[in-house]
Protein backbone atom coordinates (compact mmCIF):
# COMPACT_ATOMS: atom_id res chain seq x y z
CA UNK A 1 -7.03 3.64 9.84
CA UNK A 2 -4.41 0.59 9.80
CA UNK A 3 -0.60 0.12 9.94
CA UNK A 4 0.29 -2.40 8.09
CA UNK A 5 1.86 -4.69 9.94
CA UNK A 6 4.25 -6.60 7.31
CA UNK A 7 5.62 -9.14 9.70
CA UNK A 8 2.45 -10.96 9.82
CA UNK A 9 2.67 -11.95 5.77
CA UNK A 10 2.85 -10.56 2.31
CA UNK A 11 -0.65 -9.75 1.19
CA UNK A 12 -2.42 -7.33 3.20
CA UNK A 13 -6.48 -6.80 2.65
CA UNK A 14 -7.68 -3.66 3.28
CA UNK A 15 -11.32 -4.04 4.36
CA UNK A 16 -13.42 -2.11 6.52
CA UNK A 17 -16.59 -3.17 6.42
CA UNK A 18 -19.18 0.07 5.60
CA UNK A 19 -16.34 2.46 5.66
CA UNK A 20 -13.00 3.18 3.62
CA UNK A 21 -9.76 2.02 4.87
CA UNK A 22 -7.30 4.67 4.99
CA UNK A 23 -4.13 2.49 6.16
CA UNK A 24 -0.34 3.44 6.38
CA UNK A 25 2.86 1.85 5.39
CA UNK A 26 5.76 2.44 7.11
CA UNK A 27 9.23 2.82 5.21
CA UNK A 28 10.63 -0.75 5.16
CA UNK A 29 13.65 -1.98 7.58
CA UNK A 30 16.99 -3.34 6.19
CA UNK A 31 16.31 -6.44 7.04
CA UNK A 32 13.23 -6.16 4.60
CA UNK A 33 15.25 -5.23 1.45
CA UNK A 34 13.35 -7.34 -1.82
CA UNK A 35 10.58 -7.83 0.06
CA UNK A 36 7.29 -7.73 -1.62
CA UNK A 37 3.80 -7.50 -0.36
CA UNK A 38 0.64 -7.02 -2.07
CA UNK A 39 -2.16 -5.00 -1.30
CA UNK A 40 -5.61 -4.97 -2.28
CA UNK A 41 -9.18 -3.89 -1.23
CA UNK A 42 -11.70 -6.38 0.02
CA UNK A 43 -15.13 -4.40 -0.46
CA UNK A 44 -16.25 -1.92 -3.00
CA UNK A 45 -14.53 0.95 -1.28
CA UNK A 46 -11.88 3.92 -2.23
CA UNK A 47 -9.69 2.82 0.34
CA UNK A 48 -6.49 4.48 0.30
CA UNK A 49 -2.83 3.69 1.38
CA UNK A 50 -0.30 6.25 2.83
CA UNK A 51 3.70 5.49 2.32
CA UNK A 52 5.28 7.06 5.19
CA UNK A 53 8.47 8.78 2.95
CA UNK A 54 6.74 8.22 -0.90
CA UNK A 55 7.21 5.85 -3.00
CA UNK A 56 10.80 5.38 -4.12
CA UNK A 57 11.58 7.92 -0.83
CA UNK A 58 10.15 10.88 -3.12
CA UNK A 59 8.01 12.19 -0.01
CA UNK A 60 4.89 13.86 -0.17
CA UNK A 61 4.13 14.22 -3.63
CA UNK A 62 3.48 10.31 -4.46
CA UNK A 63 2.60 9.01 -0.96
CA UNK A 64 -0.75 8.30 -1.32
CA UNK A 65 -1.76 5.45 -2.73
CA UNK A 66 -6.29 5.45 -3.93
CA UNK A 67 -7.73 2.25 -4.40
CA UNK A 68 -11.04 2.64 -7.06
CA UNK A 69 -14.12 1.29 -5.40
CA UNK A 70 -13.72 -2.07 -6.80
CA UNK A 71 -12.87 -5.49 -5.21
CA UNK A 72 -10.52 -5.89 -7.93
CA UNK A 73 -8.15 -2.74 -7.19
CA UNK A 74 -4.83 -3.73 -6.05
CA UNK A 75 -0.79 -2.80 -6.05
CA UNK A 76 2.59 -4.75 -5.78
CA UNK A 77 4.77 -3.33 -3.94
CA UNK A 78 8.70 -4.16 -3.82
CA UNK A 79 11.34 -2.94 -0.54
CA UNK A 80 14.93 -1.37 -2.61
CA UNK A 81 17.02 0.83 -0.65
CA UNK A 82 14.29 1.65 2.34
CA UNK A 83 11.94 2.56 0.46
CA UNK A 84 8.55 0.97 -1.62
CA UNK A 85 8.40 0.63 -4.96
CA UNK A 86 5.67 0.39 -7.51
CA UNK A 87 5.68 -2.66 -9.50
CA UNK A 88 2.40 -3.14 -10.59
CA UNK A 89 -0.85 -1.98 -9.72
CA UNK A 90 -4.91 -2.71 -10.85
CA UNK A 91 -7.38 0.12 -10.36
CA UNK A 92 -5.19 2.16 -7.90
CA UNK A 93 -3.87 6.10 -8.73
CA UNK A 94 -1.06 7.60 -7.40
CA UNK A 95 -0.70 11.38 -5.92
């Protein structure tokens, strides 16, 4: 598993090569408010992507994020009021 570490850049690849990637993402800081970073897998995998509070701050009902096991799956994801926001998203469900 990865944190994603969003001071290094805005697009973030998850990848594990012969394995799924089950990263995290924690809740953004002030100083990130309108930020927005893309995700997206690099192999054929069902990676998935855990929001620390849910998306929009809703907690544990839409905090996981599943990447389909295509190299085309992928989400935008915007920082409003410390949390992450769903803008957009390719092959990826939401529970």
């Amino acid at each position: 598993a990865d944190a994603l570490d969003i001071t290094r850049g805005d697009i973030h690849i998850l990848a594990r090569s012969g394995g799924v990637n089950a990263a995290t993402l924690a809740d953004p800081a002030d100083g990130d408010e309108g930020r927005v970073i893309w995700v997206k897998t690099g192999e054929a995998q069902a990676n998935t992507l855990t929001i620390t509070n849910g998306l929009g701050g809703s907690g544990g009902s839409v905090d996981v994020l599943t990447f389909t096991n295509l190299v085309a799956s992928n989400c935008l994801l915007r920082a409003y009021g410390s949390s992450w926001y769903l803008v957009g998203s390719q092959g990826v469900s939401v529970a």
